[in-house]
C-alpha atoms as a PDB file:
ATOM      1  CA  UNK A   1      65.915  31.514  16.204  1.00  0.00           C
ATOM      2  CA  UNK A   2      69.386  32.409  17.845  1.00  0.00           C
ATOM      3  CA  UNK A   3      67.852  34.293  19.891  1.00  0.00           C
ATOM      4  CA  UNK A   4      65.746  31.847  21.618  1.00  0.00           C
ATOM      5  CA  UNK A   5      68.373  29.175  21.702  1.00  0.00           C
ATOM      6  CA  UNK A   6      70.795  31.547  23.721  1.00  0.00           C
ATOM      7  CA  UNK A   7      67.804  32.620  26.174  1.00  0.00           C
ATOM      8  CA  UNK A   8      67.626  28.357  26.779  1.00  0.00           C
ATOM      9  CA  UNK A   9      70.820  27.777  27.362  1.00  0.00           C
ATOM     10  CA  UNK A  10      71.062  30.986  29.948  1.00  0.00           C
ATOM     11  CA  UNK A  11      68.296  29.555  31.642  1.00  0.00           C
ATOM     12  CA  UNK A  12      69.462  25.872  31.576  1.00  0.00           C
ATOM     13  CA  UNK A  13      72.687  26.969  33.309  1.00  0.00           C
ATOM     14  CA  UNK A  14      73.306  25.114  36.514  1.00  0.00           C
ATOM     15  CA  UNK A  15      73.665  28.538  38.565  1.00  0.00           C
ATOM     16  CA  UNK A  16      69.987  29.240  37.257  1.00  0.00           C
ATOM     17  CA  UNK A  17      68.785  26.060  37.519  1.00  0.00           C
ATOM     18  CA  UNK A  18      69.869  25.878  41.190  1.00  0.00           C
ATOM     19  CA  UNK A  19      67.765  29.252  41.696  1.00  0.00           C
ATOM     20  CA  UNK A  20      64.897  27.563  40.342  1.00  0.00           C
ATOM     21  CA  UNK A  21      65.052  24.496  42.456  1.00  0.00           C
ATOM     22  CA  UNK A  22      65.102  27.076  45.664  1.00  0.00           C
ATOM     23  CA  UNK A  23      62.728  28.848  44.938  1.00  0.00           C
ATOM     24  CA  UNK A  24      60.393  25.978  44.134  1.00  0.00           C
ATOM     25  CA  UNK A  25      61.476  24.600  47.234  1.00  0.00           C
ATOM     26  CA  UNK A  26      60.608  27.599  49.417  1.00  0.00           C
ATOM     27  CA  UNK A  27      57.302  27.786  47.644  1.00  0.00           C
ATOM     28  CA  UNK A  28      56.605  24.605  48.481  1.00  0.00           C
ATOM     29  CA  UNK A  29      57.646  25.076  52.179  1.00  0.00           C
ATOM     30  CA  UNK A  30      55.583  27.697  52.947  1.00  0.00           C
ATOM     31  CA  UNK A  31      52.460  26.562  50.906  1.00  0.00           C
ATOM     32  CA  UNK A  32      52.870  23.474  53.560  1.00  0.00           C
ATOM     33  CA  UNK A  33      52.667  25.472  56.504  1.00  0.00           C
ATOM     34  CA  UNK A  34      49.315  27.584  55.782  1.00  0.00           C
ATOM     35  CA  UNK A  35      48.162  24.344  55.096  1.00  0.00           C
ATOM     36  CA  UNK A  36      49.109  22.093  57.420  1.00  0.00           C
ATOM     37  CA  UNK A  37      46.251  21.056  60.157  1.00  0.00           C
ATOM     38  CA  UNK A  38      46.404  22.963  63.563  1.00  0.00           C
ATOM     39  CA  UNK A  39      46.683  20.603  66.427  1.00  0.00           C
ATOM     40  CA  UNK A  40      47.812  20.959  70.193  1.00  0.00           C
ATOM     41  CA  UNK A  41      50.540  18.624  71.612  1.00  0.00           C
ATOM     42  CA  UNK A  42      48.548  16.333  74.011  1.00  0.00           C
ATOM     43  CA  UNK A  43      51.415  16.129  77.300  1.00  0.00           C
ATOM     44  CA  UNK A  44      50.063  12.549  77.804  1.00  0.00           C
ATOM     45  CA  UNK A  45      50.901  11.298  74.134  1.00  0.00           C
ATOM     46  CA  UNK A  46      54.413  12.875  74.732  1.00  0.00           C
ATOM     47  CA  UNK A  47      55.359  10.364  78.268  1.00  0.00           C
ATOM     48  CA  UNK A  48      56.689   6.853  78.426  1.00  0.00           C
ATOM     49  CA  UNK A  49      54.555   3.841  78.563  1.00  0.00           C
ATOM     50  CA  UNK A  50      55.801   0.058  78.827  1.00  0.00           C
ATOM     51  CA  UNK A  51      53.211  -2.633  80.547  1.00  0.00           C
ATOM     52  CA  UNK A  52      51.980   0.387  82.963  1.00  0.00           C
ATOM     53  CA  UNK A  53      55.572   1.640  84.318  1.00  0.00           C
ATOM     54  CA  UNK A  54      56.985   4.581  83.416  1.00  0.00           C
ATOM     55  CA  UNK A  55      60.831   4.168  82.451  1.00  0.00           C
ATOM     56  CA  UNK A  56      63.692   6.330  82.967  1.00  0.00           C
ATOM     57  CA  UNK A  57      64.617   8.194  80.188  1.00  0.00           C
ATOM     58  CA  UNK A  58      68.259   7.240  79.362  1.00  0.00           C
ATOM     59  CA  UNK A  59      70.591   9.191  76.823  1.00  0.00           C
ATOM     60  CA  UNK A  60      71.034   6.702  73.393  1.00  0.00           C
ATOM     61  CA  UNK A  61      74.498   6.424  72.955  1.00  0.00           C
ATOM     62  CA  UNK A  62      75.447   5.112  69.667  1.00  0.00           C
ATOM     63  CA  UNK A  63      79.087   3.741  68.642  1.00  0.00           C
ATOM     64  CA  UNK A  64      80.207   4.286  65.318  1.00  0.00           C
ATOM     65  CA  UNK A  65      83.895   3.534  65.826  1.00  0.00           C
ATOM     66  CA  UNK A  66      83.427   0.247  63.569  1.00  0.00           C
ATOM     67  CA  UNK A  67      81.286   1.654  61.232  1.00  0.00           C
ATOM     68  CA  UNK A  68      83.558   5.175  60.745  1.00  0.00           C
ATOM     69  CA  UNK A  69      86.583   2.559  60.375  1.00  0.00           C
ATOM     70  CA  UNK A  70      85.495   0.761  57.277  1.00  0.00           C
ATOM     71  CA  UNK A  71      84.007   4.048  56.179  1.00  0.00           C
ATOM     72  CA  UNK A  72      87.377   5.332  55.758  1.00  0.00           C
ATOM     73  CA  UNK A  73      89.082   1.988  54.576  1.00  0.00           C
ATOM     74  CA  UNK A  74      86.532   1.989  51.903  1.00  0.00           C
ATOM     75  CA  UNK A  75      87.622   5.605  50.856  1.00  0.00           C
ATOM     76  CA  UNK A  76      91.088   4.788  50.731  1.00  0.00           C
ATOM     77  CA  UNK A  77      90.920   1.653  48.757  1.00  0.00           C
ATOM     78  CA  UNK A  78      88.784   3.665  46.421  1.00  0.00           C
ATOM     79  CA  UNK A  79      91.325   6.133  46.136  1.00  0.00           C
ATOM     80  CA  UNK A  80      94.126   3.706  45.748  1.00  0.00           C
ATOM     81  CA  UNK A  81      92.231   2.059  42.832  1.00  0.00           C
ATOM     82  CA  UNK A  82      92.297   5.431  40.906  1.00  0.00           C
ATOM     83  CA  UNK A  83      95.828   6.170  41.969  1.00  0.00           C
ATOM     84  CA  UNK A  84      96.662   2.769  40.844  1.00  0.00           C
ATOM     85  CA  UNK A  85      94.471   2.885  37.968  1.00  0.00           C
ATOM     86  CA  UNK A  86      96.182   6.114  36.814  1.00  0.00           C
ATOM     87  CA  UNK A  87      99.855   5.317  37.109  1.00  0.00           C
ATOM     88  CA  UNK A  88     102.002   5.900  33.481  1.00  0.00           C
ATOM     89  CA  UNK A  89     102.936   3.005  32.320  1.00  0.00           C
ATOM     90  CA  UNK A  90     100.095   0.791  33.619  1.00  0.00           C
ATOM     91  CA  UNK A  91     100.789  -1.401  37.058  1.00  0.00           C
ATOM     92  CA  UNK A  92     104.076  -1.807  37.937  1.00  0.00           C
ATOM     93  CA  UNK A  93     106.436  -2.029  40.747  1.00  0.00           C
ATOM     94  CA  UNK A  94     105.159   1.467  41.725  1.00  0.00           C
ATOM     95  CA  UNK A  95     102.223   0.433  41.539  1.00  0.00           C
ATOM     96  CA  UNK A  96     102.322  -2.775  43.756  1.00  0.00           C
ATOM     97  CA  UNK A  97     104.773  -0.985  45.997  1.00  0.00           C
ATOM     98  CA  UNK A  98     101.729   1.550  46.470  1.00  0.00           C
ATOM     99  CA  UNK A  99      99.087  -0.805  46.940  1.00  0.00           C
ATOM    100  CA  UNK A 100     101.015  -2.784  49.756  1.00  0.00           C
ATOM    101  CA  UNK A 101     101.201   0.209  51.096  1.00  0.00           C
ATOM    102  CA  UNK A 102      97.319   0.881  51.229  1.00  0.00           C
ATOM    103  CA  UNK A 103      97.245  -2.826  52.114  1.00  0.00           C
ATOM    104  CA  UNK A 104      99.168  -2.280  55.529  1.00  0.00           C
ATOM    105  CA  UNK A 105      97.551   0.621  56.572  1.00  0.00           C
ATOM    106  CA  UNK A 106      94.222  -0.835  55.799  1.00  0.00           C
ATOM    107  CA  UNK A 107      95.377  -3.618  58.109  1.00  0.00           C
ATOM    108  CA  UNK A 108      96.307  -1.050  60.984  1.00  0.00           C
ATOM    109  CA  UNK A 109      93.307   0.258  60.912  1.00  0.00           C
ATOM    110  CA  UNK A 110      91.169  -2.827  61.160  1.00  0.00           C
ATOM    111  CA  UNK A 111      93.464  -3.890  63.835  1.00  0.00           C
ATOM    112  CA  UNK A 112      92.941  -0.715  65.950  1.00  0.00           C
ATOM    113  CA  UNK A 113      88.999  -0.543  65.218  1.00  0.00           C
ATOM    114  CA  UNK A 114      88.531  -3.896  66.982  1.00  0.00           C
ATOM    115  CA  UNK A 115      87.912  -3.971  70.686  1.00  0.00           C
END
């Protein structure tokens, strides 16, 4: 019976478990591709079309600046909360004095992500 229970837990190890999910996964990556249908790209299917004229193709250029700035305020007022939340002695002045901190440069960085 001890036997068994230490061959489980060997193969419920996350190591082995990870191995497993791989190997599944490649399994399941190549069983796709024998049987995935056989088709030739049609050139036609692949060009613009837009009320009969034919656009020019034009790079997509995304911004992110806002979204990458709130991104990162969000990390660091989630990483203030733990500091805070962690501080001996519960929330004090070092504390406060900390999250003012945060506060100001969460403010400098709102203030330079707006154009």
């Amino acid at each position: 019976m001890d036997t068994y229970l230490v061959a489980a837990a060997w193969v419920a190890s996350p190591p082995v478990a990870l191995g497993l999910m791989v190997l599944a996964a490649l399994a399941l990556y190549f069983l796709g591709r024998r049987l995935r249908a056989e088709g030739d790209p049609d050139p036609e299917k692949l060009e613009p079309y837009a009320c009969g004229e034919d656009w020019p193709a034009r790079p997509i250029e995304p911004d992110y600046g806002q979204f990458f700035a709130v991104a990162v305020l969000f990390t660091v007022f989630h990483v203030a909360a733990v500091v805070v939340a962690t501080v001996p002695g519960g929330v004090g002045a070092l504390g406060l004095l900390y999250l003012g901190a945060i506060a100001l440069a969460g403010w400098a960085l709102l203030a330079e992500a707006r154009p």
